[in-house]
Protein backbone atom coordinates (compact mmCIF):
# COMPACT_ATOMS: atom_id res chain seq x y z
CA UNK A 1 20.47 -24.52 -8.18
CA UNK A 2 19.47 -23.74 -4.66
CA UNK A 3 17.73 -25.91 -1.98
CA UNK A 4 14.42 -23.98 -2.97
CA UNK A 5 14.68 -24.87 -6.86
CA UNK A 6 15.37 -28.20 -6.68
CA UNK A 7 12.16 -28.41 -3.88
CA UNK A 8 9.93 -26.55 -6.68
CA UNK A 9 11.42 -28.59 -9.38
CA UNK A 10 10.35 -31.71 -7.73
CA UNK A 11 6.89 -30.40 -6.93
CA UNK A 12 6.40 -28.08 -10.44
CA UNK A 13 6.25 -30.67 -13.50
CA UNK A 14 3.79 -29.40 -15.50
CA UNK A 15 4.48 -26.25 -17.93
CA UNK A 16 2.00 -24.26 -18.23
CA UNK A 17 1.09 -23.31 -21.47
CA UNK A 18 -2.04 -20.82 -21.06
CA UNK A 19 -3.76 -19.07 -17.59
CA UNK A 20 -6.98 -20.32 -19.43
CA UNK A 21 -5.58 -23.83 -19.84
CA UNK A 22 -6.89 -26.83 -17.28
CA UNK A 23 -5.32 -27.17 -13.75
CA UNK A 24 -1.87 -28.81 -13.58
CA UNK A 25 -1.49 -32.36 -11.90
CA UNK A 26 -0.68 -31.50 -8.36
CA UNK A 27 1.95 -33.65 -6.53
CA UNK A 28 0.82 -36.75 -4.31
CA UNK A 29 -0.52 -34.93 -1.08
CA UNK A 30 -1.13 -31.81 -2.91
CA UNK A 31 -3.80 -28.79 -3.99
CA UNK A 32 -3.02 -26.46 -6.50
CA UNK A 33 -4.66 -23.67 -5.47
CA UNK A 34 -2.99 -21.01 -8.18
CA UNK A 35 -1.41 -20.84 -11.55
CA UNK A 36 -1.04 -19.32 -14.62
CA UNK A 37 1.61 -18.61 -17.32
CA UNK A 38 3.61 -16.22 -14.47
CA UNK A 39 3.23 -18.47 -11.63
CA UNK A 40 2.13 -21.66 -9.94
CA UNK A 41 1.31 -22.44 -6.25
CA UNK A 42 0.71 -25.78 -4.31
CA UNK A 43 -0.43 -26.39 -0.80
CA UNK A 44 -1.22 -29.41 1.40
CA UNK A 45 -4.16 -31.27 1.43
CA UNK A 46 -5.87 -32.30 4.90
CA UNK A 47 -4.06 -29.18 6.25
CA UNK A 48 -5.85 -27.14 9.26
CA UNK A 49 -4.54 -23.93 7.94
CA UNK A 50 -6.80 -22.03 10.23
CA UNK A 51 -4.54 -23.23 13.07
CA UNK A 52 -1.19 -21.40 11.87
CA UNK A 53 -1.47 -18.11 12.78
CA UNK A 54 2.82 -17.39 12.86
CA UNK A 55 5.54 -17.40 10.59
CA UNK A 56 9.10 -17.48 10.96
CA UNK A 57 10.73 -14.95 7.89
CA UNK A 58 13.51 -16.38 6.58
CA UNK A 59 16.04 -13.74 4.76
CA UNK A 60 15.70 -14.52 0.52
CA UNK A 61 19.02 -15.76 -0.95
CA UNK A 62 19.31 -13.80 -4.47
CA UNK A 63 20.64 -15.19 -7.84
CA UNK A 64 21.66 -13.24 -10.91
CA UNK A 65 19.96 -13.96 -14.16
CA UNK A 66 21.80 -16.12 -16.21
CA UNK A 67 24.65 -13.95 -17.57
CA UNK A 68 23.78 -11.24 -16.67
CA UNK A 69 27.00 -9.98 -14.51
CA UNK A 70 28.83 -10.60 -18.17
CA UNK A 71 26.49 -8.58 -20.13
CA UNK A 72 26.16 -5.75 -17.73
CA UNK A 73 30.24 -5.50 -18.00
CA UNK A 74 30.37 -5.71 -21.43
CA UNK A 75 27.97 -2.72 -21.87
CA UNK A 76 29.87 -0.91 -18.94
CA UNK A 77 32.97 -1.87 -20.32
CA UNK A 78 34.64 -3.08 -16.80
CA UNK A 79 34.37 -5.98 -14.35
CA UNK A 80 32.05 -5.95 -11.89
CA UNK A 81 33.63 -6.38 -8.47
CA UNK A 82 32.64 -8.67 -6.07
CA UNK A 83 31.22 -6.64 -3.55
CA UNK A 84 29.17 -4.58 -6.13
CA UNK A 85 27.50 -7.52 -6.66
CA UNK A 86 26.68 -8.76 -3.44
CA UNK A 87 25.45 -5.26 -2.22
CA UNK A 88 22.79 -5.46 -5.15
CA UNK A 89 22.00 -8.66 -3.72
CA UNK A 90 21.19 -7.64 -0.43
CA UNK A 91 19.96 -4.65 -1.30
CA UNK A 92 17.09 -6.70 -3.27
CA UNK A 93 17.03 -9.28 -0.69
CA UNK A 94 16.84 -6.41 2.60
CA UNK A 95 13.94 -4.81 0.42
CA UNK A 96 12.06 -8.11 -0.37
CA UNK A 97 12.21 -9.14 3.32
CA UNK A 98 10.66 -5.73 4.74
CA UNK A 99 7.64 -5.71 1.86
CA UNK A 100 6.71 -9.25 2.75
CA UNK A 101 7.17 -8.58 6.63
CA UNK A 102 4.81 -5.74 6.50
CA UNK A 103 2.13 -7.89 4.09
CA UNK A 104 2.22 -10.83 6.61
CA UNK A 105 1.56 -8.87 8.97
CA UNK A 106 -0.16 -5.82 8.45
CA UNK A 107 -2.74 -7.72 5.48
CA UNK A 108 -2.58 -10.99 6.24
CA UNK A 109 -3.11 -10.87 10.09
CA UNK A 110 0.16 -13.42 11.21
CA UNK A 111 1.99 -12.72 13.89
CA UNK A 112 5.76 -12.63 13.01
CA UNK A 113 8.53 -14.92 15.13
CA UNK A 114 11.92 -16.23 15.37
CA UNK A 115 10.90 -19.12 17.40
CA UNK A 116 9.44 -22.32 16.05
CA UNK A 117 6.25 -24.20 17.77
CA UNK A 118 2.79 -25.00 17.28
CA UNK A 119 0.89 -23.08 14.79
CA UNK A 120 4.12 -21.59 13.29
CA UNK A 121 5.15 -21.82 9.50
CA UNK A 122 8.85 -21.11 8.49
CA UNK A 123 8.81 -18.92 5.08
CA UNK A 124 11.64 -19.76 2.77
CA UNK A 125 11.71 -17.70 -0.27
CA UNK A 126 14.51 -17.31 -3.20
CA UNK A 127 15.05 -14.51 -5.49
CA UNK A 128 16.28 -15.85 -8.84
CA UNK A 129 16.62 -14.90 -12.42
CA UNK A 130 17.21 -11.27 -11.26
CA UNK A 131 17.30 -8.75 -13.77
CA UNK A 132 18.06 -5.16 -12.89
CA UNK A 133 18.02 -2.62 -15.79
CA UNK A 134 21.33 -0.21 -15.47
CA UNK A 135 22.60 -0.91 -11.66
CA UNK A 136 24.74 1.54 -11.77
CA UNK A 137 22.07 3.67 -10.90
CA UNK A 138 22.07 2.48 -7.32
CA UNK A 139 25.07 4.31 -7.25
CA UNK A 140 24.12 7.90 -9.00
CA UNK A 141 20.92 8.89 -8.05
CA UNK A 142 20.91 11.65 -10.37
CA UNK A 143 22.11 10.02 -13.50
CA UNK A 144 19.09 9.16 -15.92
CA UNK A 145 18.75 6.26 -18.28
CA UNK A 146 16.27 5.59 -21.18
CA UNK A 147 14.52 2.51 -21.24
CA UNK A 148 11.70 0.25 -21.63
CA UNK A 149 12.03 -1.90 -18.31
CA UNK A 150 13.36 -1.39 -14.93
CA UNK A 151 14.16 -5.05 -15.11
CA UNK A 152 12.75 -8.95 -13.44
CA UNK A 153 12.87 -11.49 -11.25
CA UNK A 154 11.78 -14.75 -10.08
CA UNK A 155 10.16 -15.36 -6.83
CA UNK A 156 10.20 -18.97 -5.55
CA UNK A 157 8.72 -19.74 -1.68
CA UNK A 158 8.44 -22.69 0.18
CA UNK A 159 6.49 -23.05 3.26
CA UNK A 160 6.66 -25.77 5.73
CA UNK A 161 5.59 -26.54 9.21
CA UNK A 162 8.12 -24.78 11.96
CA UNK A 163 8.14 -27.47 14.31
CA UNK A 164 7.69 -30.81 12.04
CA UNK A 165 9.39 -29.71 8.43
CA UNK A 166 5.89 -30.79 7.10
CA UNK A 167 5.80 -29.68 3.45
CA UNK A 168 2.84 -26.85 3.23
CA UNK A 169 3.06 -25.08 0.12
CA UNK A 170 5.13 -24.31 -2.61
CA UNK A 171 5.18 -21.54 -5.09
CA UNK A 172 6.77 -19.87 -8.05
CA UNK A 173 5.98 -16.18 -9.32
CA UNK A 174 7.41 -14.36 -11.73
CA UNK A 175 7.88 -10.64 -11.87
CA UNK A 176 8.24 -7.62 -14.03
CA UNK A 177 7.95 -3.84 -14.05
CA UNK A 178 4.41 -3.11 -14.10
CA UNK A 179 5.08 -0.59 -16.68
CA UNK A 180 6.88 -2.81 -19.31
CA UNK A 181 6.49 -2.06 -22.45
CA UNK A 182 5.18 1.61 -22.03
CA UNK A 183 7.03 4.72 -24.02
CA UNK A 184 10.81 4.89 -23.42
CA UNK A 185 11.24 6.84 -19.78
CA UNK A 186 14.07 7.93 -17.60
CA UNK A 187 15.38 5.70 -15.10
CA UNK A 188 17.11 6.58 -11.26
CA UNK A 189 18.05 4.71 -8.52
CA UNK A 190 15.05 5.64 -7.41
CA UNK A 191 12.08 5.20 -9.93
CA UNK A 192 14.28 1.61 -9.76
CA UNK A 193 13.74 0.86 -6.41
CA UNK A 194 9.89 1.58 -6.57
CA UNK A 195 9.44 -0.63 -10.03
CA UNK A 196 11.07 -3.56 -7.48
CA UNK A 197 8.90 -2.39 -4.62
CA UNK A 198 5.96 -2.30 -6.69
CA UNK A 199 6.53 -6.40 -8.11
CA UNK A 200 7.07 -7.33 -4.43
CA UNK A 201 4.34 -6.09 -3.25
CA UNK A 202 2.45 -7.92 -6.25
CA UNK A 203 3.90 -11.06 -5.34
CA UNK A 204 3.04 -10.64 -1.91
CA UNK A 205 -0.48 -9.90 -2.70
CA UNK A 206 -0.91 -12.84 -4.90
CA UNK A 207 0.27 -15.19 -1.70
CA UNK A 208 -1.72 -14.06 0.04
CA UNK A 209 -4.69 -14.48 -2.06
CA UNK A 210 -3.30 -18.15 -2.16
CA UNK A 211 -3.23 -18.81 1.77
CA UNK A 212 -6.54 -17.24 1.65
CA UNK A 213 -7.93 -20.13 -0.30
CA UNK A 214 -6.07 -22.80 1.24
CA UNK A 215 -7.84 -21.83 4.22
């Protein structure tokens, strides 16, 4: 479990049965501000939120869903090696990083930084529970695959004050391709990469609704 699980785990008790259901109990010190079946998101109380107006981008560390390298390689047939792996990884992680880059600062108006001070919030978000339909895909472009989803993922994100490691928020989303469940289509490398594109850019939307009201 990384260092970002075991902070949401701490923080996210409740399960959440239903989007309709009542509010979970937030944490001492806490607002929840968001949740729902797919996702949860606390922030600070007594926060001036008005005042941070930079954040510090920290590069996602990505996690496999739970076997999932042995059930790709048994329908494959071979081993995955380890540097197959790790290129999906960043490949995921490098695409993640520019999509929420560009929402931070393009839609949500912060200016982006590698230094820490006043008024700056480091980002640190996970990717885990990754699911990609068919990877081999990245690696033929032109070969097509039948199926009903391009695959998942969890996003998890916690936020805390640059300069003072103040807790600020802390959130969980997950993720699927927005046309799950539709008529069996082909798959590429490419439709792939957009069906990821396309849940990170949901995700980053939904953030940003949630600094919105924390504000």
């Amino acid at each position: 479990m990384s260092q970002f699980s075991k902070v949401l785990a701490i923080i996210f008790t409740t399960s959440l049965l239903s989007c309709a259901g009542p509010a979970p109990e937030p944490q001492p010190g806490m607002e929840v501000i968001q949740y729902g079946r797919d996702g949860e998101m606390q922030v600070a109380s007594d926060v001036a939120w008005n005042s941070y107006t930079k954040v510090i981008l920290h590069t996602a560390p990505v996690e496999f869903q739970e076997n999932w390298v042995r059930d790709q390689e048994r329908i494959n047939g071979k081993p995955y090696r380890e540097e197959d792996l790790e290129r999906l990884k960043k490949g995921v992680s490098d695409q993640f990083d520019k999509v929420m880059y560009k929402a931070l600062s393009e839609k949500g108006g912060y200016d982006m930084t590698m230094e820490s001070g006043a008024g700056v919030m480091l980002f640190s978000p996970s990717i885990v529970d990754l699911n990609i339909t068919d990877p081999r895909l990245a690696q033929a472009a032109l070969v097509e695959s039948a199926v009903h989803s391009r695959g998942s993922m969890t996003i998890e994100l916690v936020i805390t004050d640059a300069e003072s490691g103040e807790l600020l928020a802390a959130a969980w989303q997950q993720q699927s391709d927005p046309h799950e469940g539709d008529v069996v289509e082909s798959t590429t490398s490419v439709s792939n990469t957009l069906a990821f594109r396309r849940m990170m850019e949901s995700h980053a939307d939904w953030l940003l609704k949630g600094l919105e009201k924390a504000k």
